[in-house]
Protein backbone atom coordinates (compact mmCIF):
# COMPACT_ATOMS: atom_id res chain seq x y z
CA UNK A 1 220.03 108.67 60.28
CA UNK A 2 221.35 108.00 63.48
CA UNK A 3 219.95 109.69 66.48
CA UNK A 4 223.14 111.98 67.09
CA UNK A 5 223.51 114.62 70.03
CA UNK A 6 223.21 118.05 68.41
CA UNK A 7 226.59 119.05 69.53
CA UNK A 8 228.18 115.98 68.14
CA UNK A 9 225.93 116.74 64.70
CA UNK A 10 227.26 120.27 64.63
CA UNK A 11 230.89 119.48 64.98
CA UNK A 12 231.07 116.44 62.50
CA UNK A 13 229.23 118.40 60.02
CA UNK A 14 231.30 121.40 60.30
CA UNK A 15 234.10 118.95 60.30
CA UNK A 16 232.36 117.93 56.67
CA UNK A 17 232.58 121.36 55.38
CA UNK A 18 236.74 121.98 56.03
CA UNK A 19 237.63 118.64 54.98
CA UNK A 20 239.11 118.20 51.68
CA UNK A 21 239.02 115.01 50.44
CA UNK A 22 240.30 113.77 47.14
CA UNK A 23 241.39 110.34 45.35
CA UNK A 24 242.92 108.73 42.50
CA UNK A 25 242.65 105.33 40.76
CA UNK A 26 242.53 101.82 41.09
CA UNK A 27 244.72 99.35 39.18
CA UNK A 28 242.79 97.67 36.88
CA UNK A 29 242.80 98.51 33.02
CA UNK A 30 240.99 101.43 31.40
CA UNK A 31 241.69 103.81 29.17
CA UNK A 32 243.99 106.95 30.54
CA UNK A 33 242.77 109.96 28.96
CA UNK A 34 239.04 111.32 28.36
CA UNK A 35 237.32 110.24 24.84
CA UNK A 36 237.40 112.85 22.80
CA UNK A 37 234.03 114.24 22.07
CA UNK A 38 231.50 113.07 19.80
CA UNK A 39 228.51 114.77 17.73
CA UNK A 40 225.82 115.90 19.83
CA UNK A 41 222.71 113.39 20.24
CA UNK A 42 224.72 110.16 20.70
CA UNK A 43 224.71 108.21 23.27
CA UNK A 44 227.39 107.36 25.83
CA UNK A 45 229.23 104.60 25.31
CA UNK A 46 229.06 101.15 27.43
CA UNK A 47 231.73 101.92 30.15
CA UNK A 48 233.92 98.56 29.59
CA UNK A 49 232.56 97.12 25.84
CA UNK A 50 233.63 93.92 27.17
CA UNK A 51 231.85 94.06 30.16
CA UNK A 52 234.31 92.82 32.41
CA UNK A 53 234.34 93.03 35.69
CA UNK A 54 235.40 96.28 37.32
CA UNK A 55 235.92 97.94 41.00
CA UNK A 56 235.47 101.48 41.43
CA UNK A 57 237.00 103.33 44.51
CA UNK A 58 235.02 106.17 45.92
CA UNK A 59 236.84 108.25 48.06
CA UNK A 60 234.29 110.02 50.48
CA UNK A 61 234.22 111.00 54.06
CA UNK A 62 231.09 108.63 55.63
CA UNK A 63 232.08 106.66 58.54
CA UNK A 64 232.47 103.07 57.18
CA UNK A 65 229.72 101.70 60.03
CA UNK A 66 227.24 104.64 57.74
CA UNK A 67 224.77 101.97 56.74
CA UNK A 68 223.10 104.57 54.25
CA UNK A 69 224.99 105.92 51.90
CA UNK A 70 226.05 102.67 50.41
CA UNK A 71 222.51 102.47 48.61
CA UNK A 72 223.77 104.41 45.89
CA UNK A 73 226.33 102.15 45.52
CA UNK A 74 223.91 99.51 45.40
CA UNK A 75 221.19 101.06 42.65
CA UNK A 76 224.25 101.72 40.39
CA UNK A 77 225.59 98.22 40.59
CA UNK A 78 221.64 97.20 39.37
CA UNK A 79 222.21 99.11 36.47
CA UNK A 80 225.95 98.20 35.49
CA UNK A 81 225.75 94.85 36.84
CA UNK A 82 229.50 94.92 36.28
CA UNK A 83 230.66 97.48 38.04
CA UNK A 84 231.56 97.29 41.86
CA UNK A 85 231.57 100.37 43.84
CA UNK A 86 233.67 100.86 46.80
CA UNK A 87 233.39 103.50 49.25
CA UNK A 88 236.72 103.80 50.90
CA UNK A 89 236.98 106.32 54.35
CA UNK A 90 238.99 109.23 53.16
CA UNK A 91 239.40 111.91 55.58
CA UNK A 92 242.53 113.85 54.88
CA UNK A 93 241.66 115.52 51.56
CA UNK A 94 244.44 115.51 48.63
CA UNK A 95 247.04 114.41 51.55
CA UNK A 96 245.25 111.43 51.60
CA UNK A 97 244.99 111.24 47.91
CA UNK A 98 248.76 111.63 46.92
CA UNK A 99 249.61 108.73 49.13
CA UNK A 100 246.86 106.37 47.74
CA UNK A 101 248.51 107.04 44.37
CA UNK A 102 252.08 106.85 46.25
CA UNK A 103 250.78 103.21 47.48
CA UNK A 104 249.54 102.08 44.33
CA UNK A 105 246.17 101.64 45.59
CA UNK A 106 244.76 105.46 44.05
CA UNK A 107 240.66 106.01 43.97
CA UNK A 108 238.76 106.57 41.10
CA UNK A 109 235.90 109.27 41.85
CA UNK A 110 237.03 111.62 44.81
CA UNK A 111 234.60 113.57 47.24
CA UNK A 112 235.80 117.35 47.81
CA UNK A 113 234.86 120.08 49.80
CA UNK A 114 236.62 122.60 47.64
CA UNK A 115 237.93 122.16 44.04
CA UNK A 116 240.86 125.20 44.28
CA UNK A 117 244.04 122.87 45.02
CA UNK A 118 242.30 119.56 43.33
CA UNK A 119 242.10 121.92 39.76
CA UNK A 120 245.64 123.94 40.67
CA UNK A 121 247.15 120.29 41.25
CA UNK A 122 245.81 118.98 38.20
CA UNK A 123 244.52 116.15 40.57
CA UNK A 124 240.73 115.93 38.38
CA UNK A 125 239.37 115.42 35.22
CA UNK A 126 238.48 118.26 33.23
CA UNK A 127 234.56 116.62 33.05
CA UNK A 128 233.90 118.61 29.97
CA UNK A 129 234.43 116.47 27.03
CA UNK A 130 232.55 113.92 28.53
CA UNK A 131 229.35 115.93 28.78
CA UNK A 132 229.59 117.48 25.57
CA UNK A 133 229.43 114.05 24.43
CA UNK A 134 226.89 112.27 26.11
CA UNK A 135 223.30 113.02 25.21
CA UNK A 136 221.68 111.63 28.45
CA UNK A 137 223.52 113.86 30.53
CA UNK A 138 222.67 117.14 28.29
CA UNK A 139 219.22 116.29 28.68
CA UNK A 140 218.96 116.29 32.45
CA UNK A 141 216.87 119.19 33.44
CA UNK A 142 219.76 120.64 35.37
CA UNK A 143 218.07 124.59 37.41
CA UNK A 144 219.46 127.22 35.57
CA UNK A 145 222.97 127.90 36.19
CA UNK A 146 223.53 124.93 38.40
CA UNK A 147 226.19 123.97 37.03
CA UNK A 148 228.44 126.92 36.65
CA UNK A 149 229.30 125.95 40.47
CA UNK A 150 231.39 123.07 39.60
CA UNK A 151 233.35 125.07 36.56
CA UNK A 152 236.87 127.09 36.59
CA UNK A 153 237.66 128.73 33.05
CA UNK A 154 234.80 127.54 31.31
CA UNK A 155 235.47 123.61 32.25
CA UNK A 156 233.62 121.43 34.27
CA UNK A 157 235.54 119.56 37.08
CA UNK A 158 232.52 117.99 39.13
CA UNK A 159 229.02 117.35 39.82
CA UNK A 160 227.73 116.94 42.93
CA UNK A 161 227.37 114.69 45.92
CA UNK A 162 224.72 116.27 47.40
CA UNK A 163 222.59 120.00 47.52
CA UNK A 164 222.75 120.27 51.35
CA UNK A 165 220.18 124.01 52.29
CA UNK A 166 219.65 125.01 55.07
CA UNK A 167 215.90 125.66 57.09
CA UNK A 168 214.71 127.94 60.08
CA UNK A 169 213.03 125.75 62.79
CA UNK A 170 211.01 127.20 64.86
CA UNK A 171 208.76 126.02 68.29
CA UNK A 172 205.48 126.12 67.29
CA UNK A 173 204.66 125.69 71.42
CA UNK A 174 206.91 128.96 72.34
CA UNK A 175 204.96 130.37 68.74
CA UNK A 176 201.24 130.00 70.78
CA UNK A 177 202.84 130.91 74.10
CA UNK A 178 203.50 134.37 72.58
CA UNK A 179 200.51 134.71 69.97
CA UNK A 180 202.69 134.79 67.05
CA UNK A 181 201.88 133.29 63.86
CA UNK A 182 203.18 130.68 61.51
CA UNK A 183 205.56 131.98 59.51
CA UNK A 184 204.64 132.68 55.47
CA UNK A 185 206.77 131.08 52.70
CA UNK A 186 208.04 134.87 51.92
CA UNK A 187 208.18 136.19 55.11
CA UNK A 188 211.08 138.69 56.12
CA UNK A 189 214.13 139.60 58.29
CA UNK A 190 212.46 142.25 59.68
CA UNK A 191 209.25 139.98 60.63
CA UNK A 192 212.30 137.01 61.87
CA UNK A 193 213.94 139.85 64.27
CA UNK A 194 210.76 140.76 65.68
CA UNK A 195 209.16 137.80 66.21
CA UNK A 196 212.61 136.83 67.88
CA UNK A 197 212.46 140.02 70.35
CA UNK A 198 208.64 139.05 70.56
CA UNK A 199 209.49 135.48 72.42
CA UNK A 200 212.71 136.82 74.57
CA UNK A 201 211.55 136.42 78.24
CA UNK A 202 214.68 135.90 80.36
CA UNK A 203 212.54 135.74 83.23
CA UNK A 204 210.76 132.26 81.66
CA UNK A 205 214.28 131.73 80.34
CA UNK A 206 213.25 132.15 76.78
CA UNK A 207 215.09 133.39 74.20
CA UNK A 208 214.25 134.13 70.62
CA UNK A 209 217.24 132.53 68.40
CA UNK A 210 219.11 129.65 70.00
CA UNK A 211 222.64 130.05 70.76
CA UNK A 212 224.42 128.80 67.82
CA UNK A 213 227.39 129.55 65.74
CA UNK A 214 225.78 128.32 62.57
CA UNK A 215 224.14 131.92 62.18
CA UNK A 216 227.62 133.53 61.96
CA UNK A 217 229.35 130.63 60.30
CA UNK A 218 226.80 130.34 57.05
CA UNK A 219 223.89 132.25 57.45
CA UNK A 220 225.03 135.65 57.84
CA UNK A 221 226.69 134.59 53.81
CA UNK A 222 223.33 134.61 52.35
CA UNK A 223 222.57 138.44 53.96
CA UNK A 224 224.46 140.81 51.73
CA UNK A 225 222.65 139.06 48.43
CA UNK A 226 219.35 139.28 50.08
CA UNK A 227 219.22 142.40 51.03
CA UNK A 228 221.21 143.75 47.22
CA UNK A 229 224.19 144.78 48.58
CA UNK A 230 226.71 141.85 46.73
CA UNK A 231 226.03 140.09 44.01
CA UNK A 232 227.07 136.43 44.97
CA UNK A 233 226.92 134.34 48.32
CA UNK A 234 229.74 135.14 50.77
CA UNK A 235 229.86 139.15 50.19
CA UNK A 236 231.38 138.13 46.54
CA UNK A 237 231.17 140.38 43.61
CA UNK A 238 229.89 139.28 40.06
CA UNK A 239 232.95 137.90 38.76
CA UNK A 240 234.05 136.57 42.31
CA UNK A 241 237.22 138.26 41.76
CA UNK A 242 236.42 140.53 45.11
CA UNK A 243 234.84 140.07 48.49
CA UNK A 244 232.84 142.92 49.67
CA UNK A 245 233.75 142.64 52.91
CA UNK A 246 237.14 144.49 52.69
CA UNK A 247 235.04 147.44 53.42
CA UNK A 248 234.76 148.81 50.32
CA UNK A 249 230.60 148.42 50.81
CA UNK A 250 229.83 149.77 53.93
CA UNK A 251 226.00 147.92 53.47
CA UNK A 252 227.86 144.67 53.16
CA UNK A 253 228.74 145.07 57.14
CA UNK A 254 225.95 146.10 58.66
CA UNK A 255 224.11 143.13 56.54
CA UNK A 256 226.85 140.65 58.13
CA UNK A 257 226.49 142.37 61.40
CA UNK A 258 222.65 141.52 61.51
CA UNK A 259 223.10 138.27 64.36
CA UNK A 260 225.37 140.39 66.39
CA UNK A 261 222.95 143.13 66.58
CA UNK A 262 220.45 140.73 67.84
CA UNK A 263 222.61 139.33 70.39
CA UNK A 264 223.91 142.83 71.92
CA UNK A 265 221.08 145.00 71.36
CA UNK A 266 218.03 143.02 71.01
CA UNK A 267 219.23 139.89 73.71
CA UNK A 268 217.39 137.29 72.12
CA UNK A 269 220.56 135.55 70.89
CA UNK A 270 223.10 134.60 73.21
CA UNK A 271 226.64 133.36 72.92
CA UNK A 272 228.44 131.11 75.52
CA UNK A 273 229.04 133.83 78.11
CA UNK A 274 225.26 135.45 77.97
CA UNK A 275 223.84 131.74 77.94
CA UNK A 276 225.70 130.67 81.63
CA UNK A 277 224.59 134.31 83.13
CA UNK A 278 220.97 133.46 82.00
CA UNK A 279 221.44 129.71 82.78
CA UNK A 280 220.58 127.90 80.09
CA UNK A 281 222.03 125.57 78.05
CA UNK A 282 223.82 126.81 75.00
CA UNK A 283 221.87 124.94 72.69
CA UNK A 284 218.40 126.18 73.79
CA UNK A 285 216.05 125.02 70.89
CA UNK A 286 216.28 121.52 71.70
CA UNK A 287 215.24 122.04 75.23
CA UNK A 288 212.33 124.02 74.47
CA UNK A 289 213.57 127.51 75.14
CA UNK A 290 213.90 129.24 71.83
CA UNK A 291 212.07 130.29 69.09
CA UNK A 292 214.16 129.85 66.16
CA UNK A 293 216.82 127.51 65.12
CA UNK A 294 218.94 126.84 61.49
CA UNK A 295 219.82 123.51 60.43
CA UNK A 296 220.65 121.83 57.10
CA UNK A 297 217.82 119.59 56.13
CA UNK A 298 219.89 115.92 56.46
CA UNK A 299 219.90 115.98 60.21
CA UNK A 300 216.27 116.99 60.86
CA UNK A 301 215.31 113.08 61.44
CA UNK A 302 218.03 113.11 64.06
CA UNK A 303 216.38 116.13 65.50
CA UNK A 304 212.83 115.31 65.26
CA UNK A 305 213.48 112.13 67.52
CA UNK A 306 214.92 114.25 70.13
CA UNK A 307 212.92 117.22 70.66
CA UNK A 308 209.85 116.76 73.33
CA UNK A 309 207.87 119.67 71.93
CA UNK A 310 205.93 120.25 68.43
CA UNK A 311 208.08 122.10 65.70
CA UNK A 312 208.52 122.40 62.16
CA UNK A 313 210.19 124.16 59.35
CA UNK A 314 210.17 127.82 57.62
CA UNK A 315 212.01 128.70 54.67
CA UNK A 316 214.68 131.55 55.16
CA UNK A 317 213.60 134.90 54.86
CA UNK A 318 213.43 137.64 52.55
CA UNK A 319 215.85 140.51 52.64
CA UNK A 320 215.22 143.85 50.88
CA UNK A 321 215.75 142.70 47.75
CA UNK A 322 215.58 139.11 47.34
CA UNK A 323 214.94 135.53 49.25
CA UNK A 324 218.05 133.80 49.59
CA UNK A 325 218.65 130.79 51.67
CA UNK A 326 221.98 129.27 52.13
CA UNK A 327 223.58 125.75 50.76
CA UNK A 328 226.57 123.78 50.60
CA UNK A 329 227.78 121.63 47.63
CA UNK A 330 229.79 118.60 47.66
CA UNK A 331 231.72 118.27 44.78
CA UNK A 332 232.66 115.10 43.24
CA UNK A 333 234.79 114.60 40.81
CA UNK A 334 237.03 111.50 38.29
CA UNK A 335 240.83 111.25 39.86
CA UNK A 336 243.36 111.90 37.03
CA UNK A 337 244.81 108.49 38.09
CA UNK A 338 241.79 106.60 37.55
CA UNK A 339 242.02 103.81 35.12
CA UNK A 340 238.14 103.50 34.57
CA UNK A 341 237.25 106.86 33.74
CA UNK A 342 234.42 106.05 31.61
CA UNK A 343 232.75 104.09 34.22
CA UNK A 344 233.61 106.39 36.47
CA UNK A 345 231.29 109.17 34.53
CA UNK A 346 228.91 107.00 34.35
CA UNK A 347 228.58 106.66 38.42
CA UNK A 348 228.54 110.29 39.12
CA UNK A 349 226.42 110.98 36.01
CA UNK A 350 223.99 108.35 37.78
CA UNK A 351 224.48 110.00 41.04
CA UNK A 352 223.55 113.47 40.21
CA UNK A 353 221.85 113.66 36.18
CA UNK A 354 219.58 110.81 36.33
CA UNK A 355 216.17 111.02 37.78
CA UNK A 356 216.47 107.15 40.04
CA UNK A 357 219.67 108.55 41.45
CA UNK A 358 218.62 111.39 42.71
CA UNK A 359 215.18 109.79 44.10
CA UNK A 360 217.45 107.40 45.85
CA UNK A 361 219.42 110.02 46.79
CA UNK A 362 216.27 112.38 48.31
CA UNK A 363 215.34 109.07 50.49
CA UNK A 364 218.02 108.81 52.66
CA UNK A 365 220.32 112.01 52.16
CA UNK A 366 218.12 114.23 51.79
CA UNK A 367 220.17 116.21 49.74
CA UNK A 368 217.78 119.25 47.80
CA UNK A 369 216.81 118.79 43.76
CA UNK A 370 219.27 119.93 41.35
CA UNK A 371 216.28 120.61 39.06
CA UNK A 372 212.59 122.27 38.86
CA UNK A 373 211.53 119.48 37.38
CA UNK A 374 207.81 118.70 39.04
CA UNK A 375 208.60 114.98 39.22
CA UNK A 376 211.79 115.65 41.02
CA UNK A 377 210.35 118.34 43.54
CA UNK A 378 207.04 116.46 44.67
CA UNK A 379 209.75 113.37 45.22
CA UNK A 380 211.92 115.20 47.18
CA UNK A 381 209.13 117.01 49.31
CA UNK A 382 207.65 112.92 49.73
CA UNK A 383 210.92 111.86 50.88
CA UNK A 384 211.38 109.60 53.89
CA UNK A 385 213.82 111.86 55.42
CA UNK A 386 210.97 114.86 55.03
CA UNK A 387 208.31 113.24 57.00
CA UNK A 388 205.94 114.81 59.00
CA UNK A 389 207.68 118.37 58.07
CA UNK A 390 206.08 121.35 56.23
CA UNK A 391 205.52 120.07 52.44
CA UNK A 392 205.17 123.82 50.97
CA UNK A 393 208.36 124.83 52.66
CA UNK A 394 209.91 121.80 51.52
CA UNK A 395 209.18 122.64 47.59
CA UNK A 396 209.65 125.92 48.03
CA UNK A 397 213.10 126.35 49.49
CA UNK A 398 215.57 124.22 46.98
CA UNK A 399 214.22 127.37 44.47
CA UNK A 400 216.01 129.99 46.51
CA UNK A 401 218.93 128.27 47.65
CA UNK A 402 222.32 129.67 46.82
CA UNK A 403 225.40 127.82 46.90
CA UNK A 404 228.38 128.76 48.58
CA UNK A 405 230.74 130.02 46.73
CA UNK A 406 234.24 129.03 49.07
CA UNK A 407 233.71 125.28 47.09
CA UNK A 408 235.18 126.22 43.72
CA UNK A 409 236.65 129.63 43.43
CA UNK A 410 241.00 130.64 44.26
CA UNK A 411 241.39 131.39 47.61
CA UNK A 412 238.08 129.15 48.68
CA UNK A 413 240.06 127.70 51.95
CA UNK A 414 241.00 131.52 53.02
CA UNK A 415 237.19 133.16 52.12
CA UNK A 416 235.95 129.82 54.48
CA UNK A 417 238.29 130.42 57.39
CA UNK A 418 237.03 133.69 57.93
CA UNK A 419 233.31 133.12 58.10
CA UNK A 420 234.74 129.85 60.02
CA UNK A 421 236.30 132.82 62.63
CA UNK A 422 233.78 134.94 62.37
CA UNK A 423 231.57 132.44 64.68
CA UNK A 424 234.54 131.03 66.70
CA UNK A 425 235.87 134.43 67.35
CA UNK A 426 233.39 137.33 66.55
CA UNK A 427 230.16 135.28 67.82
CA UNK A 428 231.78 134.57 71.73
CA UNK A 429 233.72 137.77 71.85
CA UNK A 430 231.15 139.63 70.63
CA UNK A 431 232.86 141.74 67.82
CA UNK A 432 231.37 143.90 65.30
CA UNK A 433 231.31 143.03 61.79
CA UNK A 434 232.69 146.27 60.59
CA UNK A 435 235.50 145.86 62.96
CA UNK A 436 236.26 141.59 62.11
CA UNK A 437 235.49 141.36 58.63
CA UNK A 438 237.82 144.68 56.38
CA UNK A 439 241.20 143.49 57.56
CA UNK A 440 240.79 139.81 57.16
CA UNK A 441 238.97 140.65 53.54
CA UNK A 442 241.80 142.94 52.62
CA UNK A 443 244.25 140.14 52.98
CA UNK A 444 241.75 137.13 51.14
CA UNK A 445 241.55 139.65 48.32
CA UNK A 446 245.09 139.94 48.29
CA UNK A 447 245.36 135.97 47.45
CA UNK A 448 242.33 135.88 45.33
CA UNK A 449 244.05 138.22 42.96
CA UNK A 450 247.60 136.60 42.92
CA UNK A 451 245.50 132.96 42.19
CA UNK A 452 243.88 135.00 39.66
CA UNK A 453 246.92 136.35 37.78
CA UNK A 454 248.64 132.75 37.68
């Protein structure tokens, strides 16, 4: 990975999360419509018989100078010698899409952020009859209800790109300086918030959590289903039909409210404003003067190269009621359009349901294990990307990572845009929780259930 500014690293991948992107097919001749499935146990079928030559576009949203993610590209090719993979730069989301189709020139397989307009567009392949069908795939030790996040209705539209969970850093330097200790694999909020207040010194200008809006954006998500108050990631309820945040649970606010209350009453978290009155920069972890810092675990190469101070990783914390640590997905899914659809499963089946994908994958993109599967973990935890970082927090954390929700349920763009707000808006203005979150809720829940009743 490139050795990034952590600004510039926090704005493209927040970039990554809004961005929709979607594709369609290429020209050449395939078959239009999904086999229909077979008995269980067979095997899935060559993806061109003749083994002819074919080009697969990927729609995806890497830079085209990205040097690594093309070595997926390149393990697949070793294994269907016959198949050419293309990545081709696709920003825009479906936009994007529709006019690749319009041109004549549509993808294949399509990266997406969210699956809500790509399934209400019927843009993707309902991914169902192909699995039912292939006996490789259904014996991939997927974790338990891993792939429920890529369904709508009982069908499966995607699998994934990448598993991309998030980790506390913290400065094991500041950690001595203060005579704290290392943090335990199931240590707490309530130890996090104190060891925070512990290592505020505005006089040293040190500050317990650096000033970031990553907190408020996508940590604060994983809070209400750690400490028991909602059922699902995001403040949604068991069905995702509801988010709890309309103010209907009280317990659901004050959970959300947690990084504000360390910011106005504790201090040792400070927005824009408190960071120039205490004159330091705004991102104060990477020049030594905080404690604690979140990232997702792709960018901690970049990180490590440019932080002059020993550090390492801790796994989120435990709320009252469970450990929960937050994730993103990356969906990816077969265009509609495509032409090759068979060999198209067969690249993302690669990608994410066969153990060399995923090891190639854990190498560069450090993306966590879809699986529990002890080959799997101790590769992931051995990982280039991984080196040098805590190996027990590394095998421990893919187990309690939760997905967010916003990438496959109605309304995902609306749910998204308020946690988005809630650190552009609540985290600088400093606004409560209880007074940000009910009206905004109110209105998402309001979509969610007209989406629903379509």
């Amino acid at each position: 990975m490139k050795k990034i500014g952590i600004l510039k690293v926090m704005k493209v991948l927040t970039i990554c999360v809004l961005v929709l992107v979607v594709a369609a097919c290429s020209r050449t001749t395939e078959q239009t419509k999904p086999p229909a499935p077979e008995s269980s146990g067979t095997k899935s079928p060559t993806p061109e018989q003749s083994q002819e030559p074919i080009t697969l576009r990927v729609g995806w949203v890497i830079p085209p100078e990205n040097k690594d993610w093309p070595k997926m590209f390149e393990a697949f090719n070793k294994k269907f010698p016959w198949i050419k993979v293309e990545g081709v730069y696709a920003e825009n989301g479906e936009d994007e899409l529709i006019k690749s189709i319009a041109a004549g020139q549509p993808l294949d397989v399509i990266w997406n952020t969210s699956l809500d307009r790509a399934i209400t567009e019927d843009l993707i392949e309902d991914l169902t009859p192909y699995a039912e069908k292939d006996s490789d795939f259904k014996s991939y030790p997927y974790r338990k209800g891993y792939l429920d996040n890529f369904k709508r209705d009982g069908k499966l539209y995607a699998l994934s790109r990448g598993n991309d969970g998030f980790f506390i850093l913290y400065n094991k330097n500041l950690l001595k300086q203060y005579g704290l200790e290392k943090p335990k694999l199931d240590w707490t909020w309530d130890d996090f918030r104190a060891m925070a207040k512990a290592a505020t010194n505005p006089g040293a200008g040190h500050f317990g959590v650096a000033n970031s809006v990553w907190w408020y954006n996508f940590v604060a998500m994983s809070l209400p289903m750690a400490n028991g108050h909602a059922p699902n990631m995001a403040a949604m309820n068991e069905d995702f039909s509801k988010n709890l945040a309309d103010g209907s649970v009280p317990e659901v606010l004050d959970d959300l409210n947690f990084f504000n209350d360390l910011m106005v009453n504790d201090g040792s978290l400070l927005n824009t404003k408190r960071a120039a009155k205490a004159k330091i920069e705004m991102n104060a972890f990477h020049t030594g003067q905080s404690l604690f810092f979140t990232s997702i675990g792709p960018v901690l190469p970049g990180f490590k190269a440019q932080f002059p101070f020993e550090w390492d990783i801790a796994a989120m914390p435990k709320g009252t009621a469970k450990q929960v640590n937050f994730g993103w997905l990356s969906p990816m899914s077969i265009s509609k359009a495509s032409k090759h659809k068979e060999a198209a499963w067969e690249f993302i089946k690669f990608w994410d349901a066969t153990k060399e994908g995923q090891k190639t994958l854990f190498q560069f993109g450090g993306s966590f294990p879809n699986s529990d599967d002890p080959e799997l973990m101790e590769a992931f935890a051995n990982a280039e990307v991984y080196q040098g970082f805590d190996k027990e927090v590394l095998k421990y954390t893919p187990g309690i990572t939760r997905f967010d929700p916003a990438r496959f349920i109605p309304a995902s763009q609306e749910i998204s845009k308020a946690f988005t707000d809630f650190g552009a808006v609540a985290y600088e203005e400093e606004i409560s929780a209880h007074d940000f979150f009910p009206s905004r809720m109110q209105k998402v829940n309001e979509i969610l259930q007209k989406k629903l009743a379509k």
